[in-house]
PDB file of N, CA and C in Angstrom:
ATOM      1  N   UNK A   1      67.428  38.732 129.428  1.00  0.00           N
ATOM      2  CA  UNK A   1      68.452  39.409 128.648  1.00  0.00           C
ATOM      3  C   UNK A   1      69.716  39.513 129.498  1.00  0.00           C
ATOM      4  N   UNK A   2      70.941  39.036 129.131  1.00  0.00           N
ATOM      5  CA  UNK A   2      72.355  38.917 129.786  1.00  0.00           C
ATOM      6  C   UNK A   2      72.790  40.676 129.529  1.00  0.00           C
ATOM      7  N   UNK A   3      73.447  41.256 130.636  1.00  0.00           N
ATOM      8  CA  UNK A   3      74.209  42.096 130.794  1.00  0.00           C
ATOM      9  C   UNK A   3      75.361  42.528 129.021  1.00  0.00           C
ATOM     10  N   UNK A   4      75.432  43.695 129.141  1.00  0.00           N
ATOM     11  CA  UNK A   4      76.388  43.579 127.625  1.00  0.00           C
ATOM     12  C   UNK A   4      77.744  43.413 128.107  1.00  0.00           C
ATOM     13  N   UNK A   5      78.900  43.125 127.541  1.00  0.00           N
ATOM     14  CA  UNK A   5      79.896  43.464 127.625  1.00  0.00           C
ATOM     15  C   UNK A   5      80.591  44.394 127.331  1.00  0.00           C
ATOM     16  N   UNK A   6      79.923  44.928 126.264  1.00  0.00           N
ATOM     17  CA  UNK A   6      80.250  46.407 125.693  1.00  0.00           C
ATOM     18  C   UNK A   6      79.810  47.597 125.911  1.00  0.00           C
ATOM     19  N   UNK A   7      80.128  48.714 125.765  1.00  0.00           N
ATOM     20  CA  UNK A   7      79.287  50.219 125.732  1.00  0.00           C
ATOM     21  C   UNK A   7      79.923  50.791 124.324  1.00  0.00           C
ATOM     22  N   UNK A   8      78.889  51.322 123.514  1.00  0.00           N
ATOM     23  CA  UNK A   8      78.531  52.066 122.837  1.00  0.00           C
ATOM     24  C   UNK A   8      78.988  53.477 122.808  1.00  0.00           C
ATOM     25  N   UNK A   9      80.325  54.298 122.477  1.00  0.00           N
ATOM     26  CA  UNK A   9      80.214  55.847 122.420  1.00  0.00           C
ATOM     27  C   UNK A   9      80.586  56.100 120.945  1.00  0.00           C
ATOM     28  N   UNK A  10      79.649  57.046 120.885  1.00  0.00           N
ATOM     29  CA  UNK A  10      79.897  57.475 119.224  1.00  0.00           C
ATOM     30  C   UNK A  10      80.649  56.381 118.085  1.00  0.00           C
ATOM     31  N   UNK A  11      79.587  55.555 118.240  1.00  0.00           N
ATOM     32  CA  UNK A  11      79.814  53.986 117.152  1.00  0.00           C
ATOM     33  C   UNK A  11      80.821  52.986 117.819  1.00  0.00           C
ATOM     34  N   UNK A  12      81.240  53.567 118.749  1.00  0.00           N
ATOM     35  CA  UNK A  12      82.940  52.955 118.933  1.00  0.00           C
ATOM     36  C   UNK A  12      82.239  52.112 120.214  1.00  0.00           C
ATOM     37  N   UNK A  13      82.690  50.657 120.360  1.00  0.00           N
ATOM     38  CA  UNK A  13      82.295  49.531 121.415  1.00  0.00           C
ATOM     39  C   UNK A  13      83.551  49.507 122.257  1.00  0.00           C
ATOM     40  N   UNK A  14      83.388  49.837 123.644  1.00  0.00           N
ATOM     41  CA  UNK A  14      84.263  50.098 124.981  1.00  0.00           C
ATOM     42  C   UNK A  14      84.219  48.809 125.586  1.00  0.00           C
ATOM     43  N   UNK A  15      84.868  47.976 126.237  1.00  0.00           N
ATOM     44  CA  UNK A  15      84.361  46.975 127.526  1.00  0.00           C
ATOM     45  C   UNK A  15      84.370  47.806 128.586  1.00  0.00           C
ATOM     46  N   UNK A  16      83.336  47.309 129.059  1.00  0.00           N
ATOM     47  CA  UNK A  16      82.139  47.833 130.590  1.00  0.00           C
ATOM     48  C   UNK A  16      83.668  47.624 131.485  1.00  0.00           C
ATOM     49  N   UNK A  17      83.880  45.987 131.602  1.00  0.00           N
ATOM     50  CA  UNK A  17      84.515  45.899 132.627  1.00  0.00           C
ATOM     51  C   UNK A  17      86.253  46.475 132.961  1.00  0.00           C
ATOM     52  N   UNK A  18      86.674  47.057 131.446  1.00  0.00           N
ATOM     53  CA  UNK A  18      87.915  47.688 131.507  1.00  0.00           C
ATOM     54  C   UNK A  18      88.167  49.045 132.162  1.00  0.00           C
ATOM     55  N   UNK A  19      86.177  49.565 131.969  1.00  0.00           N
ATOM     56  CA  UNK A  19      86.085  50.660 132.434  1.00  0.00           C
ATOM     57  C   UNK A  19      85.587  51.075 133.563  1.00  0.00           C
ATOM     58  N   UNK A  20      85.094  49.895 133.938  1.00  0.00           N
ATOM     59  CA  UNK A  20      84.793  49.812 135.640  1.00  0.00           C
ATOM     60  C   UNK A  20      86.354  49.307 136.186  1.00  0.00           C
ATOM     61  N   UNK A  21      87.775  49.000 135.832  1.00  0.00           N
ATOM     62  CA  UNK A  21      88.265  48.969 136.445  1.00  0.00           C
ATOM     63  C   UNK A  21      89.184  50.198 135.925  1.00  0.00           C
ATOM     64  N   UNK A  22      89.041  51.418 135.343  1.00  0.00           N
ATOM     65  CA  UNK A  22      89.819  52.047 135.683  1.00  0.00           C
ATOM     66  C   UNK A  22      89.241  53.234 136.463  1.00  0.00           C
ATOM     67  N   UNK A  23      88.037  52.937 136.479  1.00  0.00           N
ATOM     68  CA  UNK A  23      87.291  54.158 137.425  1.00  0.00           C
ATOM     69  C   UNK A  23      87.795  53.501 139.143  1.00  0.00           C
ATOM     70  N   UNK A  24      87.976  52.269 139.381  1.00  0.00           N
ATOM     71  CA  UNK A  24      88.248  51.644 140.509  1.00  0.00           C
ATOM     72  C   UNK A  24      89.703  52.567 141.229  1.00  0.00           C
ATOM     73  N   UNK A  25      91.000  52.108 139.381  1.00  0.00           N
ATOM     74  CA  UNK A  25      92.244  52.667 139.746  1.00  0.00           C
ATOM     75  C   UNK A  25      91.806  54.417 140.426  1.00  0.00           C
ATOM     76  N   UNK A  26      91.191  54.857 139.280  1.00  0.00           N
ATOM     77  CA  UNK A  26      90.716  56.536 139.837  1.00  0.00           C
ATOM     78  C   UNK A  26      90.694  56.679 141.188  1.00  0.00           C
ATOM     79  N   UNK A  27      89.628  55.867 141.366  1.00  0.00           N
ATOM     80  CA  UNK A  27      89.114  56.448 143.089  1.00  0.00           C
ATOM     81  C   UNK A  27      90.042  55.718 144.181  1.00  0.00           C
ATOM     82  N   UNK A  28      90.592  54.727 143.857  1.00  0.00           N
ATOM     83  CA  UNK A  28      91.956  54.173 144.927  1.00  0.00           C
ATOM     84  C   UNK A  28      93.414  55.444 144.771  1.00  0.00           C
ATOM     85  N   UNK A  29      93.469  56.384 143.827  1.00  0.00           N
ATOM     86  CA  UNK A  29      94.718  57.351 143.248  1.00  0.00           C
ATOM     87  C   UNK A  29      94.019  58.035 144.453  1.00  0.00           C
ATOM     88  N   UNK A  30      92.922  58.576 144.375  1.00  0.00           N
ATOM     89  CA  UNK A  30      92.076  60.211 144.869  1.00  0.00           C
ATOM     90  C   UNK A  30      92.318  60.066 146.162  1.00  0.00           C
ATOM     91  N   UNK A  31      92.059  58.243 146.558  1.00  0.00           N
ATOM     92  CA  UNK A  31      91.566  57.960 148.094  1.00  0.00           C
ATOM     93  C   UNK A  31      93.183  58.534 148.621  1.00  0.00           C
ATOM     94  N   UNK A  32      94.324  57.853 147.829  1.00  0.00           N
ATOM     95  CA  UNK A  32      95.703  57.695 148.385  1.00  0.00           C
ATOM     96  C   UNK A  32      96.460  59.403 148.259  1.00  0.00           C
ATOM     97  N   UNK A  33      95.976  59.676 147.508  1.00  0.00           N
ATOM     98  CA  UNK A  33      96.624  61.415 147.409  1.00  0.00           C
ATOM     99  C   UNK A  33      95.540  62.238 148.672  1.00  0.00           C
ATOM    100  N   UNK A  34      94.803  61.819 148.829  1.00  0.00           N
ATOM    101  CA  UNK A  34      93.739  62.614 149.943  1.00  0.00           C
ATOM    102  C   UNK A  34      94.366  62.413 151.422  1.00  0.00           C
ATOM    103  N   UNK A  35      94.738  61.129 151.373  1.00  0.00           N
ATOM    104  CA  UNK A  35      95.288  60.752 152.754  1.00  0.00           C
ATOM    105  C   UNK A  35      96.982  61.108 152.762  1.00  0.00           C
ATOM    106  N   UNK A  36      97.320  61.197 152.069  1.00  0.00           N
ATOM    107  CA  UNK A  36      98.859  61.674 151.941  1.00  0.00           C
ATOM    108  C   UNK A  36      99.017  63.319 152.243  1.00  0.00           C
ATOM    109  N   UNK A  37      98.003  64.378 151.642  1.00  0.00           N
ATOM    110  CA  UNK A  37      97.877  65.705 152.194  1.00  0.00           C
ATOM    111  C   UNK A  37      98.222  65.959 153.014  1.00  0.00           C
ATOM    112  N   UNK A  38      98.599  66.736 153.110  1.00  0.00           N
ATOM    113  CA  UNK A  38      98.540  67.589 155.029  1.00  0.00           C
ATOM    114  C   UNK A  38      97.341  68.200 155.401  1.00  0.00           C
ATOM    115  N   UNK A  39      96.837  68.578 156.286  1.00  0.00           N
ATOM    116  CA  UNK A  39      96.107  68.972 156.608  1.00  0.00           C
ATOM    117  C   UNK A  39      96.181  70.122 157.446  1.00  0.00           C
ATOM    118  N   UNK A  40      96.181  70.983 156.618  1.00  0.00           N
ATOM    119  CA  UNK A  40      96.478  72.510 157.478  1.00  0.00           C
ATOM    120  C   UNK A  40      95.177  73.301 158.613  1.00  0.00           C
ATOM    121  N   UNK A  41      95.532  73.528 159.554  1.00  0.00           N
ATOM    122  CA  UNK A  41      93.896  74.636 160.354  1.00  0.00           C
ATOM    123  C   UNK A  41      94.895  75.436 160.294  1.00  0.00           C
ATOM    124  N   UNK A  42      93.984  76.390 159.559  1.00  0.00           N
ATOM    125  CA  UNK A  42      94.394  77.792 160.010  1.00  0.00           C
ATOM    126  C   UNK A  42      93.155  78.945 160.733  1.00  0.00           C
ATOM    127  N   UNK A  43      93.879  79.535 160.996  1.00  0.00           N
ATOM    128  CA  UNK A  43      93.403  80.152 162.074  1.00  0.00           C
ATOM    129  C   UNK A  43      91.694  80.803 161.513  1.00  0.00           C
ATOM    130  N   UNK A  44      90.704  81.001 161.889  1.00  0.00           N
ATOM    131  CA  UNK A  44      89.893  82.051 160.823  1.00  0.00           C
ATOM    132  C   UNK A  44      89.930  83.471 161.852  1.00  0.00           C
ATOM    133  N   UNK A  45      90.000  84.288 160.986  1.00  0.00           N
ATOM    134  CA  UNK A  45      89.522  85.581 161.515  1.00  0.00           C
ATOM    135  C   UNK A  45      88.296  86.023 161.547  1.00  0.00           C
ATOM    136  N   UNK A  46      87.551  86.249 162.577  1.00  0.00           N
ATOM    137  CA  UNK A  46      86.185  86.132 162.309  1.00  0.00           C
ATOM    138  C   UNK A  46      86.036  87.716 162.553  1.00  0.00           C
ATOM    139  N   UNK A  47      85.234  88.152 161.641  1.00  0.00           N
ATOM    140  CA  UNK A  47      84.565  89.554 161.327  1.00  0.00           C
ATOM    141  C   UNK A  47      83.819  89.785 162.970  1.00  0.00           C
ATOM    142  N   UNK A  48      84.187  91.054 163.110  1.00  0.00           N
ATOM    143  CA  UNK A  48      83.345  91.543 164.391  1.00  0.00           C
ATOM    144  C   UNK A  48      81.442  91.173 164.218  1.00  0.00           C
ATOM    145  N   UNK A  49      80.965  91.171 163.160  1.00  0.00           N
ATOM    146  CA  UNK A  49      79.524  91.193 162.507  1.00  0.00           C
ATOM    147  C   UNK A  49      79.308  89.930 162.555  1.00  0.00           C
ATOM    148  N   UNK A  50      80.169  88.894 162.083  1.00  0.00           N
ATOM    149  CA  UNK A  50      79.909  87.259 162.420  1.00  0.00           C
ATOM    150  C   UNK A  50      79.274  86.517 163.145  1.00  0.00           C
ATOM    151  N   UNK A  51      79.187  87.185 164.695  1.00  0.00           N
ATOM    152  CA  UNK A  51      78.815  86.708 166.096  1.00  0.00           C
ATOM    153  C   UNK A  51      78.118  87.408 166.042  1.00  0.00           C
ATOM    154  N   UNK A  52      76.710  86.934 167.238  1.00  0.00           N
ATOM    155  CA  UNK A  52      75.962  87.979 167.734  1.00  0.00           C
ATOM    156  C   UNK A  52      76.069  89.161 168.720  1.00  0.00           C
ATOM    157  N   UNK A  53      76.912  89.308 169.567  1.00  0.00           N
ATOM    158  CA  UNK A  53      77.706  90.076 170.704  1.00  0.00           C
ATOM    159  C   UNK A  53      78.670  91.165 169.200  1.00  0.00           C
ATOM    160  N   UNK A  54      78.732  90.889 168.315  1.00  0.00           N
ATOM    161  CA  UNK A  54      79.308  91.409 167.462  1.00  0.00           C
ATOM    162  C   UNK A  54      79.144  92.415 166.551  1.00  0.00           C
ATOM    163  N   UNK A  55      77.687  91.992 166.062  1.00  0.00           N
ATOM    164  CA  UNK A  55      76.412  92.532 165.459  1.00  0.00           C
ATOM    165  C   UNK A  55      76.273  94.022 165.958  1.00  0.00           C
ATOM    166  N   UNK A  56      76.074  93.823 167.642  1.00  0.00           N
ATOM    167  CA  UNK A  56      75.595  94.488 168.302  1.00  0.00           C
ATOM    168  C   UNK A  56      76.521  95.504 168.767  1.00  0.00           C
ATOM    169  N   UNK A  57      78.002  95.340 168.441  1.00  0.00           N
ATOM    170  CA  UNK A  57      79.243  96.337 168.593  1.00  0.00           C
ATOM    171  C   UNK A  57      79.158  97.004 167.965  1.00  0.00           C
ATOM    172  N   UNK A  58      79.099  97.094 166.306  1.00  0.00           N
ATOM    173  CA  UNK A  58      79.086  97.358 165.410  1.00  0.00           C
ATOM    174  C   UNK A  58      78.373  98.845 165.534  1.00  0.00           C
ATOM    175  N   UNK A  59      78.404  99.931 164.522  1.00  0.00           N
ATOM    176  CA  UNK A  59      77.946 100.845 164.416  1.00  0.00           C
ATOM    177  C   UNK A  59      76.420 100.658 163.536  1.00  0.00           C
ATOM    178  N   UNK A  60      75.729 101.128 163.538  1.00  0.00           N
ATOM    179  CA  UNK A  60      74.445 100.711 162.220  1.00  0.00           C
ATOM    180  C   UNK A  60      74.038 101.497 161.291  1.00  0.00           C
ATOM    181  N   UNK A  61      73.929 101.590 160.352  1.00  0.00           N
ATOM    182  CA  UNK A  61      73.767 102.132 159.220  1.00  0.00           C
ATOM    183  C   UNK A  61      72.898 103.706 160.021  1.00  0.00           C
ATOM    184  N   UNK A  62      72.437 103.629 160.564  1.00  0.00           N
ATOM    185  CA  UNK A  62      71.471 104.958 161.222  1.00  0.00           C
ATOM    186  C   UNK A  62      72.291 105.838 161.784  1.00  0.00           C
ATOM    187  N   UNK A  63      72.891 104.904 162.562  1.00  0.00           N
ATOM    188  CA  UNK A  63      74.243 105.797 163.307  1.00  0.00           C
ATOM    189  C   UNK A  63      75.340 106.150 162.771  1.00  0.00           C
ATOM    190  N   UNK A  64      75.769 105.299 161.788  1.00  0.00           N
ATOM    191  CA  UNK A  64      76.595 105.969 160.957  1.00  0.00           C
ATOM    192  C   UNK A  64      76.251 107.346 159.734  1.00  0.00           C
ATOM    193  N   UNK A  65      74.942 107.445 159.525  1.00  0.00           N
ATOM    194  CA  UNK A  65      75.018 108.420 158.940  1.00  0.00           C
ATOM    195  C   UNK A  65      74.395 109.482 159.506  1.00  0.00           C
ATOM    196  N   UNK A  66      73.720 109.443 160.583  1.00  0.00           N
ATOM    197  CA  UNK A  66      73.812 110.554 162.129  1.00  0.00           C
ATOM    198  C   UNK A  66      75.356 111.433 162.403  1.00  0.00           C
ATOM    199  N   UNK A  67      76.128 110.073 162.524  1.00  0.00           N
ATOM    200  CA  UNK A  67      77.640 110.684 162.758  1.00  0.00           C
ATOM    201  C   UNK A  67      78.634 111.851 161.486  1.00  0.00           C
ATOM    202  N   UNK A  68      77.540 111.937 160.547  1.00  0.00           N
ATOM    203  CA  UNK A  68      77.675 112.863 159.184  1.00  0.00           C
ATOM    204  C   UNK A  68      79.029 111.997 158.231  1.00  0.00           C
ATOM    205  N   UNK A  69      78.819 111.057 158.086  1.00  0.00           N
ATOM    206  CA  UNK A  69      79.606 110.008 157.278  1.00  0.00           C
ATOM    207  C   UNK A  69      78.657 109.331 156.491  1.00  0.00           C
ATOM    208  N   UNK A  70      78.392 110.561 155.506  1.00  0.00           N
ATOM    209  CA  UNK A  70      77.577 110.395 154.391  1.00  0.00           C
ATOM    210  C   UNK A  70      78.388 110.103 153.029  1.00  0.00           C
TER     211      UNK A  70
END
């Protein structure tokens, strides 16, 4: 059995290969706007709790409500 040339959506016959080449154009647009971006680092602020040395700064739920900060 030979490959179709067509696809089938809701009765209506598409060519395969018109639509394999605009999915091509798609992903050559995505590739070229991706590489054109900037690329920002920004800084992160990392939560005292994040790290383990951090964890351990932290006050703990026991101690905080010892300290009457109920």
């Amino acid at each position: 059995m030979a490959r179709p040339d067509t696809i089938l959506i809701e009765d209506r016959a598409y060519s395969w290969r018109a639509f394999v080449e605009q999915r091509k154009a798609q992903l050559e647009a995505w590739r070229k706007a991706r590489r054109s971006r900037p690329r920002f680092r920004c800084a992160r602020i990392v939560a005292p709790g994040a790290s383990a040395p951090g964890r351990y700064q932290e006050p703990t739920l026991l101690q905080w409500l010892r300290e009457g900060n109920r």
